[in-house]
Protein backbone atom coordinates (compact mmCIF):
# COMPACT_ATOMS: atom_id res chain seq x y z
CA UNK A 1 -14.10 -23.70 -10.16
CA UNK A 2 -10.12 -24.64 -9.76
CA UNK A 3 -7.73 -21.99 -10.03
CA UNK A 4 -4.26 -21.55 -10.28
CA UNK A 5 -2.53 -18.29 -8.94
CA UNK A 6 0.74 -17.97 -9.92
CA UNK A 7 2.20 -15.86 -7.26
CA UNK A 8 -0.79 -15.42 -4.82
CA UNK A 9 0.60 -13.92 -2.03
CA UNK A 10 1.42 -10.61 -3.47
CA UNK A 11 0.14 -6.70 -2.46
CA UNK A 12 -2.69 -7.65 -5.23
CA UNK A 13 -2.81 -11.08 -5.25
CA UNK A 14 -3.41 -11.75 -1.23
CA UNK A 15 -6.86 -9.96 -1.34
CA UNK A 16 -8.33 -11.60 -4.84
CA UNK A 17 -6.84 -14.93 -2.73
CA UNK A 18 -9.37 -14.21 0.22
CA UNK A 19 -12.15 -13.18 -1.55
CA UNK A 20 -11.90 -16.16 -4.09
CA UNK A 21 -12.28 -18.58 -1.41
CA UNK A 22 -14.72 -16.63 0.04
CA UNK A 23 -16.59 -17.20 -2.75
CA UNK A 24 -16.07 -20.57 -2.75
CA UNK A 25 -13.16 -20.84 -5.62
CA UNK A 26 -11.38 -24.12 -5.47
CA UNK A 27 -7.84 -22.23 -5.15
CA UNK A 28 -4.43 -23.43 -5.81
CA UNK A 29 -1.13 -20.96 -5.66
CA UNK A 30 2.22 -22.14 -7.42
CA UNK A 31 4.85 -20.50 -5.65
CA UNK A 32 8.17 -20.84 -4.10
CA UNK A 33 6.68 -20.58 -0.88
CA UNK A 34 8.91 -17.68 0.33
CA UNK A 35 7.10 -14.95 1.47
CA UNK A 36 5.11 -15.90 5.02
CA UNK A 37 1.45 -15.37 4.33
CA UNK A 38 -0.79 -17.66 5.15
CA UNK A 39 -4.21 -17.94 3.40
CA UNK A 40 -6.63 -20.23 5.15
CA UNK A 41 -8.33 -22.88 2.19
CA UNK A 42 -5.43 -22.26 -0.24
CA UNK A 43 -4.09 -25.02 -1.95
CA UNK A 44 -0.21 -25.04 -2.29
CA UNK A 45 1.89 -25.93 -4.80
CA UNK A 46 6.14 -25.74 -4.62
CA UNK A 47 7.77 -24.69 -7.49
CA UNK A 48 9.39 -21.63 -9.24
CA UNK A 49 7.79 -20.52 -12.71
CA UNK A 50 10.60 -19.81 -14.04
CA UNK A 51 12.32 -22.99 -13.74
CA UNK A 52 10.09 -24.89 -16.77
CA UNK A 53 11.06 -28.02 -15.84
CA UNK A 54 10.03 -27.82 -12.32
CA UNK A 55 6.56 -25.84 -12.62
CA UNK A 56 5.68 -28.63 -15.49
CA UNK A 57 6.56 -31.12 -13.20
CA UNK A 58 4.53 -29.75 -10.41
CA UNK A 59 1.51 -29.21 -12.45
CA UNK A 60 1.80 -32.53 -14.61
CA UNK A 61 -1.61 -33.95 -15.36
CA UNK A 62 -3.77 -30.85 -14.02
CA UNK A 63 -6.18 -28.81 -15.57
CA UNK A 64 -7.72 -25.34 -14.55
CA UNK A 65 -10.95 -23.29 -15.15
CA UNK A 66 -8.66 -20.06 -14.64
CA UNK A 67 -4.55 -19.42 -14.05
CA UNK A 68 -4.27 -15.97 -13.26
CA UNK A 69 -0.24 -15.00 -13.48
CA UNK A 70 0.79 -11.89 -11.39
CA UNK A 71 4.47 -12.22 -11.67
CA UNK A 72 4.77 -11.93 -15.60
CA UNK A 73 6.66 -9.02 -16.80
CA UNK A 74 8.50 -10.21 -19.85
CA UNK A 75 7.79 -11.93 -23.08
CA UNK A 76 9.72 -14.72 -21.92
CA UNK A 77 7.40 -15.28 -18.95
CA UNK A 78 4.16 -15.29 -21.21
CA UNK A 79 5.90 -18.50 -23.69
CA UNK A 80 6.69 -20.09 -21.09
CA UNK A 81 3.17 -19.85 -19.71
CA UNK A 82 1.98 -20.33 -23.47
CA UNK A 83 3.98 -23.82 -23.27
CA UNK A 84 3.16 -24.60 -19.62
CA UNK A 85 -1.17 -24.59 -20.61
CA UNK A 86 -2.45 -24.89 -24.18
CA UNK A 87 -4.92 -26.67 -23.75
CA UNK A 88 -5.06 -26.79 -19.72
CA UNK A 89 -6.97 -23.94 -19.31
CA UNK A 90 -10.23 -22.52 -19.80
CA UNK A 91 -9.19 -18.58 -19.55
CA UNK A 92 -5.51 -17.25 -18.84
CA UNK A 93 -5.75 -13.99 -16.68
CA UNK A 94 -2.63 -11.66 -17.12
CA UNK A 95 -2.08 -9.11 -14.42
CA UNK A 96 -0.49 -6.15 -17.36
CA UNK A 97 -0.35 -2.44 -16.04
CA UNK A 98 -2.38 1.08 -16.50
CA UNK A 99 1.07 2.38 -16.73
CA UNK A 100 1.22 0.67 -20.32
CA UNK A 101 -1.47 3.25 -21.30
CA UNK A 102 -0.01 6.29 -23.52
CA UNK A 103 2.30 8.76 -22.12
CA UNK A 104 2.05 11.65 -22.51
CA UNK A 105 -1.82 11.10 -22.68
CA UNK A 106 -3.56 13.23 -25.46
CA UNK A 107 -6.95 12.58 -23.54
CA UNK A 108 -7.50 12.57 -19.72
CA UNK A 109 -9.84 10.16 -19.34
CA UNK A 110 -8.40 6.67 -19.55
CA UNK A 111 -10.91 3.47 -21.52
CA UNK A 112 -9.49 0.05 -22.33
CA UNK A 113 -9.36 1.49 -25.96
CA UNK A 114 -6.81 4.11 -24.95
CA UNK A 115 -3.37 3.55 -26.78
CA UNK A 116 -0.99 1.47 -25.19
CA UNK A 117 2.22 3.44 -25.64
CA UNK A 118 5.32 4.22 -22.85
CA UNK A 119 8.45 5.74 -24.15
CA UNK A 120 9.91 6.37 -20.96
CA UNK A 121 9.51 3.38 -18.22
CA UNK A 122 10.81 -0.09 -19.63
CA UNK A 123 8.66 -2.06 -17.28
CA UNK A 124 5.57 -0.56 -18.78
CA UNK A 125 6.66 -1.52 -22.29
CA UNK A 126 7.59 -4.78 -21.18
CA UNK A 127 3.96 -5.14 -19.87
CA UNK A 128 2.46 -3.67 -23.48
CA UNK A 129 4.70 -6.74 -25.11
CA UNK A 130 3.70 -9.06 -23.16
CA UNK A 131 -0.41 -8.08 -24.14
CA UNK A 132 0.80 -8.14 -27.78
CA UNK A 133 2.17 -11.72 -27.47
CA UNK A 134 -0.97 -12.82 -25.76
CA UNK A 135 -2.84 -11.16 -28.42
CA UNK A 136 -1.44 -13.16 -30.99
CA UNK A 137 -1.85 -16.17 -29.25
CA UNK A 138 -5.78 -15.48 -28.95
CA UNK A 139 -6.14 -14.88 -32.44
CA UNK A 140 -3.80 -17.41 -33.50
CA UNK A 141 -4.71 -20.17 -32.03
CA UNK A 142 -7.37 -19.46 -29.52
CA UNK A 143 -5.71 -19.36 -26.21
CA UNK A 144 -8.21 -17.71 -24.01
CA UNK A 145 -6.75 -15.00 -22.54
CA UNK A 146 -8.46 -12.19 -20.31
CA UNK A 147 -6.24 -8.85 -19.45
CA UNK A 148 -6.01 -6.38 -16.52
CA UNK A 149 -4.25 -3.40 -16.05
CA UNK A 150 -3.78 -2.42 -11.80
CA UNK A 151 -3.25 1.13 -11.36
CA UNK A 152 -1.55 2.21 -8.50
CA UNK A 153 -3.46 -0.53 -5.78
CA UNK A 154 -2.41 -1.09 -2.13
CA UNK A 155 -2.82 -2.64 0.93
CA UNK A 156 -0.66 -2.77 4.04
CA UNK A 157 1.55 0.58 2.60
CA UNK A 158 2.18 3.60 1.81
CA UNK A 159 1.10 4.82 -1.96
CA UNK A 160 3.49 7.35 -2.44
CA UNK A 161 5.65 7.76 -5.49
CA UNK A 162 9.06 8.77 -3.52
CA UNK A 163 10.28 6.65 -0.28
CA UNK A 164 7.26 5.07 0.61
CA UNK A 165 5.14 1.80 0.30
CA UNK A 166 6.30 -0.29 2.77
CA UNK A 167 8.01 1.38 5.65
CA UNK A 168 7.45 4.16 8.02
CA UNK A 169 10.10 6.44 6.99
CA UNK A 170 7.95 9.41 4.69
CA UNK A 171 5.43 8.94 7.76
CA UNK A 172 8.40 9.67 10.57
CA UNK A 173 8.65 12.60 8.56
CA UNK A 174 5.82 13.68 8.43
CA UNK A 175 5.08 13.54 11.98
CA UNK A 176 8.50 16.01 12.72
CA UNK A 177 6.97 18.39 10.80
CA UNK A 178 10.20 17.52 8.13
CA UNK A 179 9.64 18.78 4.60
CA UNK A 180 8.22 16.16 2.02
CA UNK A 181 8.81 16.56 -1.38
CA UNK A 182 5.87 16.13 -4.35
CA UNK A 183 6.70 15.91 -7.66
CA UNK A 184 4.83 19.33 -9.97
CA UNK A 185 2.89 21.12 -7.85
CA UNK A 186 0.62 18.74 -6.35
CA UNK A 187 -2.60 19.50 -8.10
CA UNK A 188 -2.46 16.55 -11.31
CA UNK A 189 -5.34 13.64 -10.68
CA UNK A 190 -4.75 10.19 -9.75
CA UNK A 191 -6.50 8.09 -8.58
CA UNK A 192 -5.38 4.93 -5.80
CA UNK A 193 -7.00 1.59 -5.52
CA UNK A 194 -7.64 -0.68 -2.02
CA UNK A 195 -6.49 -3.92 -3.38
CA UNK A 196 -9.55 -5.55 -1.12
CA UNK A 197 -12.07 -3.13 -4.33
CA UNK A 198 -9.59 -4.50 -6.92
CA UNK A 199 -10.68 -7.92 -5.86
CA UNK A 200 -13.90 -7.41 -6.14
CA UNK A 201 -13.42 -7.12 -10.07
CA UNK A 202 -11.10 -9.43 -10.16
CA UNK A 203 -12.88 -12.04 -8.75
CA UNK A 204 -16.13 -11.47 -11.04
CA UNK A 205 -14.04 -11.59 -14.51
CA UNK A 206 -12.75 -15.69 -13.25
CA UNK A 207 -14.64 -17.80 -14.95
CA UNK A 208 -16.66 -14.80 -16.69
CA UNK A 209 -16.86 -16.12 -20.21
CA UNK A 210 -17.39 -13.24 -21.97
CA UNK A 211 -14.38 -11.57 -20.63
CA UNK A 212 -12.71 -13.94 -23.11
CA UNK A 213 -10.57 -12.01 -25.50
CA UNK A 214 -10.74 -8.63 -23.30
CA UNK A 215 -8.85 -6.17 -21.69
CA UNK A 216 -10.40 -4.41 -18.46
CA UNK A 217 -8.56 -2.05 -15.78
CA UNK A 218 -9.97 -2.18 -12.24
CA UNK A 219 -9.52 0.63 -10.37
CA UNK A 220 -11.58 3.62 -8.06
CA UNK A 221 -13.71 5.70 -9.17
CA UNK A 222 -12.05 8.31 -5.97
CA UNK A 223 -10.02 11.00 -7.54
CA UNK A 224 -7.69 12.86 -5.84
CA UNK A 225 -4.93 15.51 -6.57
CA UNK A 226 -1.35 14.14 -5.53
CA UNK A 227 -1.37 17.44 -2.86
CA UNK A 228 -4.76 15.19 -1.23
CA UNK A 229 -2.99 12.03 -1.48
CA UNK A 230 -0.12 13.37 0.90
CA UNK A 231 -2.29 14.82 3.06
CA UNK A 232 -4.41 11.90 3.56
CA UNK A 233 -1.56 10.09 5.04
CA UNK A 234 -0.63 12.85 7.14
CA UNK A 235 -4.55 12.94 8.43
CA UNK A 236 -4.13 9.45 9.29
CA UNK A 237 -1.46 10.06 11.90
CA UNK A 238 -3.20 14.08 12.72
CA UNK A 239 -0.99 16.27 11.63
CA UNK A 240 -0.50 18.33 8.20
CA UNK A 241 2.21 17.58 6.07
CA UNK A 242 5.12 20.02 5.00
CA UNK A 243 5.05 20.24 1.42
CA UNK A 244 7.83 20.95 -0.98
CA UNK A 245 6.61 21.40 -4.63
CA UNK A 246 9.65 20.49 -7.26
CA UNK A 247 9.14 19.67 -11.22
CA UNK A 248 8.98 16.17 -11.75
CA UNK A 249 12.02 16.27 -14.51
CA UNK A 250 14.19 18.07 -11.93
CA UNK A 251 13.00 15.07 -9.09
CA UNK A 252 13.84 12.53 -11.99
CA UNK A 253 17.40 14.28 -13.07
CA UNK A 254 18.21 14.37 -8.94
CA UNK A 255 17.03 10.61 -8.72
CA UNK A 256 19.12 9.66 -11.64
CA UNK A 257 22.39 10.63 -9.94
CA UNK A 258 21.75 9.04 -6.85
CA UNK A 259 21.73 5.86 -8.50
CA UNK A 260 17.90 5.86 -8.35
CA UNK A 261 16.93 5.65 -11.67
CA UNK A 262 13.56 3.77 -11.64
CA UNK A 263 12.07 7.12 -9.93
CA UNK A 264 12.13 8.77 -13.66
CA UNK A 265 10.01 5.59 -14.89
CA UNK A 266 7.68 5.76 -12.16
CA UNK A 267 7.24 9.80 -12.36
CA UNK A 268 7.00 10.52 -15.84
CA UNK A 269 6.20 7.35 -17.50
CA UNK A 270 2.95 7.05 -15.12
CA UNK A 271 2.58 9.37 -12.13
CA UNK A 272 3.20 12.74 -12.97
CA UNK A 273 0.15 12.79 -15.65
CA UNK A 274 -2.78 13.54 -14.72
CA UNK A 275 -5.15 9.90 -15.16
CA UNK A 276 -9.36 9.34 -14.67
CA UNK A 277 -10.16 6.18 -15.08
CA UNK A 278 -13.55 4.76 -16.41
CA UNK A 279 -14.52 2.00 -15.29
CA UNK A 280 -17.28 1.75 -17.57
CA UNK A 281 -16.54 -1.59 -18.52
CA UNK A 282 -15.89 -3.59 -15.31
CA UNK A 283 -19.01 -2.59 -14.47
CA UNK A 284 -20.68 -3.67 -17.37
CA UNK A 285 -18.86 -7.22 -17.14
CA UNK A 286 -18.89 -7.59 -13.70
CA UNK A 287 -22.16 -6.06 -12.57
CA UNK A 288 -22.17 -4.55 -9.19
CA UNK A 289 -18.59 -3.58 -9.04
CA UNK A 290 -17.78 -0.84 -7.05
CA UNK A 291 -14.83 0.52 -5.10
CA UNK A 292 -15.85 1.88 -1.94
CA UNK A 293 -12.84 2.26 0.41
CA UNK A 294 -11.46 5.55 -0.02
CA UNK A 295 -7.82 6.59 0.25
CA UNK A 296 -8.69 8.33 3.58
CA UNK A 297 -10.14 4.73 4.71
CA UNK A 298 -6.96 2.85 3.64
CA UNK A 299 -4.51 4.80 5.41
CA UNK A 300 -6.48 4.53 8.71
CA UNK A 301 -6.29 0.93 8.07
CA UNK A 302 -2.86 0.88 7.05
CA UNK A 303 -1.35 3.02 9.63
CA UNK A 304 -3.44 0.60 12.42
CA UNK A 305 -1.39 -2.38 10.55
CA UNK A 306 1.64 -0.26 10.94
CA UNK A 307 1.39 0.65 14.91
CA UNK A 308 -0.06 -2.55 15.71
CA UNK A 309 3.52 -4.24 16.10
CA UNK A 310 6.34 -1.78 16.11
CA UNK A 311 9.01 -3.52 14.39
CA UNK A 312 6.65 -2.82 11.41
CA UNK A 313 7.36 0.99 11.59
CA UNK A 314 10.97 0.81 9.89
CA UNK A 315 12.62 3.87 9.17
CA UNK A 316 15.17 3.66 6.49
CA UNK A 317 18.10 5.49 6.73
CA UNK A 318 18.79 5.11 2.83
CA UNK A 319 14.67 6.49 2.10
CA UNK A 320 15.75 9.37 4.26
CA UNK A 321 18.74 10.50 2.93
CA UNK A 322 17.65 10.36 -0.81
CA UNK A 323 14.64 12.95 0.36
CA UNK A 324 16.92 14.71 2.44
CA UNK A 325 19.73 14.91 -1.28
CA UNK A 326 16.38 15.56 -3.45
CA UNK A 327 15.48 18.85 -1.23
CA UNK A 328 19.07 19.99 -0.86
CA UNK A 329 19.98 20.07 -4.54
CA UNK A 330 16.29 21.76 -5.37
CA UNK A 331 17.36 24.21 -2.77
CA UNK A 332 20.46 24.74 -3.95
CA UNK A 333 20.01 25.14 -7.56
C-alpha cells in the first residue's frame, strides 16, 4: 500500500510510522521537515499543509491507498484536505479526539456511539467540527473517510495533566519529596495509552475497507485512578509521591490567573471525569488488537529515555513556579 502521513513524526504519529513499515507499508510523510526524527524506510516529502499551493505542488500527480492527517484541528484544515484529494485517495484517516466525547458524561463507559459534545475546551469542539464536516463529505459525495479519537497516548513523556509531558520538572519534584498537586481527590478513572498499542490499531484500520465510513477510538483497556497514575511515575524513579488533593474548578480558577488558561480545558473538558473506554469495536475491526504495555511499563521506559542523556532531564523554572502559585493560593484560601 502507499501512504501519506501528514505530520508523521509526532508523539502518535512516530510509532504508527515504525510499525507501518514494519509491516511493509509503502510510507510517505509530508512535512516541513522540522522536528529531527528520523524514521528508517520513510519516504519524505517538503512542504507545509497549510500553504495549499505548496502541498498541491508537492503532491501533484500522486495518488494514495490511505492519507492519514494528524495535524488537523480546524474546519479549515479538513477543506483544504477535502480540495487537496477527491479523488486521490482510497480512505482519508482523521486523527479527532476522545476529548470530543460528552462532558459532563451521563454514562461512564465511553462507545463510538457516545455523544460528541464539549462545552468547555475549544480544541475539543474544534475536533467534533471537523468529524461533522467530514461527515458530510462521506455522505455527500462519498469521500472515504475513517475517524479516530486518541485518548490521552504517550511515548517519550510524562502523562500528567499539570507541568508534565515532556520535561523532568514534576519528576525533580517528586524525587525531593516536594508536594504535587492532583486535581479532585485522586480516585476518578482514566485510562493512558503507549502510543507503540495505539499503533497497533492504527495500523490494522489502513487499508481496512470496512472501516470506511467509521469512527473507532484506540485506547487501553488498563484503568487506573489519577492517585495510581502519579504514583506510577513516582515508582519509576522509587520513591512515593507527596500528594496534594485540590478541586479541579479551584486548580482551573488558579490556572486562569496565571495566564494558564488551557489547564481549565484540559481538566474539566476531559480529565477530571471519570472515562472507561470500550474498545469493543477495534477489536472487532481489527482482530487481535490489544494494548499490553501498562502505565507502570511506560514510565520505566520513559524515565530510561529520560536518564539516558541528561540534557533530556529539563527542569523548568516556569512548570515549577505555577505548581509552587497553585499550592500557595489552595493553602492560603
Amino acid at each position: 500500500m502507499r501512504v501519506l502521513f501528514i505530520g508523521g513524526t509526532g508523539n502518535i504519529s512516530t510509532a504508527v510510522s515504525h510499525l507501518a513499515i514494519a509491516n511493509g507499508i509503502e510510507l510517505y510523510h509530508l512535512n516541513r521537515g522540522q522536528r529531527k526524527v528520523e524514521i528508517a524506510g520513510v519516504k519524505s516529502i517538503r512542504a507545509d499543509i497549510h500553504d495549499a499551493a505548496a502541498a498541491a505542488k508537492a503532491l501533484e500527480g500522486m495518488r494514495w491507498d490511505c492519507v492519514a492527517n494528524y495535524i488537523a484541528y480546524k474546519v479549515e484544515d479538513i477543506e483544504a484536505d477535502l480540495n487537496l484529494f477527491r479523488g486521490k485517495t482510497q480512505q482519508y484517516i482523521f486523527i479527532s479526539s476522545a476529548s470530543a466525547y460528552q462532558k459532563p458524561p451521563t454514562h461512564p463507559i465511553i462507545t463510538e456511539s457516545t455523544p460528541l459534545y464539549n462545552p468547555v475546551w475549544e480544541y475539543s469542539r474544534n475536533k467534533i467540527a471537523c468529524e461533522e464536516r467530514l461527515n458530510k463529505a462521506y455522505r455527500e459525495e462519498d469521500f472515504p473517510i475513517t475517524i479516530v479519537r486518541p485518548s490521552l497516548t504517550y511515548d517519550c513523556a510524562i502523562p500528567l495533566p499539570i507541568a508534565g509531558w515532556d520535561n523532568y520538572t514534576i519528576v525533580d519534584r517528586m524525587k525531593r519529596g516536594m508536594a504535587i498537586p492532583v486535581h479532585g481527590d485522586g480516585s476518578s478513572l482514566w485510562t493512558t495509552t503507549h502510543s507503540e498499542d495505539f499503533a497497533k490499531g492504527f495500523v490494522g484500520l489502513i487499508g481496512n475497507q470496512q472501516a470506511t465510513g467509521n469512527a473507532f477510538h484506540i485506547t487501553s483497556d488498563e484503568i487506573l485512578t489519577w492517585n495510581q497514575h502519579y504514583e506510577a511515575v513516582a515508582a519509576a524513579v522509587g520513591v512515593k509521591p507527596n500528594l496534594v488533593h485540590i478541586p479541579s474548578e479551584t486548580i482551573a480558577d488558579i490556572c486562569d490567573r496565571l495566564g494558564q488558561s488551557r489547564v481549565r480545558g484540559s481538566l474539566l473538558g476531559d480529565k477530571s471525569w471519570s472515562c472507561v473506554f470500550d474498545n469493543t469495536k477495534i477489536k472487532r475491526f481489527v482482530p487481535g488488537y490489544q494494548a499490553t504495555i501498562s502505565l507502570a511499563e511506560g514510565m520505566r521506559r520513559t524515565m530510561a529515555w529520560f536518564h539516558a542523556d541528561p540534557a533530556r532531564c529539563k527542569v523548568t523554572p516556569e512548570k515549577d513556579d505555577i505548581i509552587a502559585q497553585i499550592l500557595k493560593a489552595w493553602q492560603e484560601r
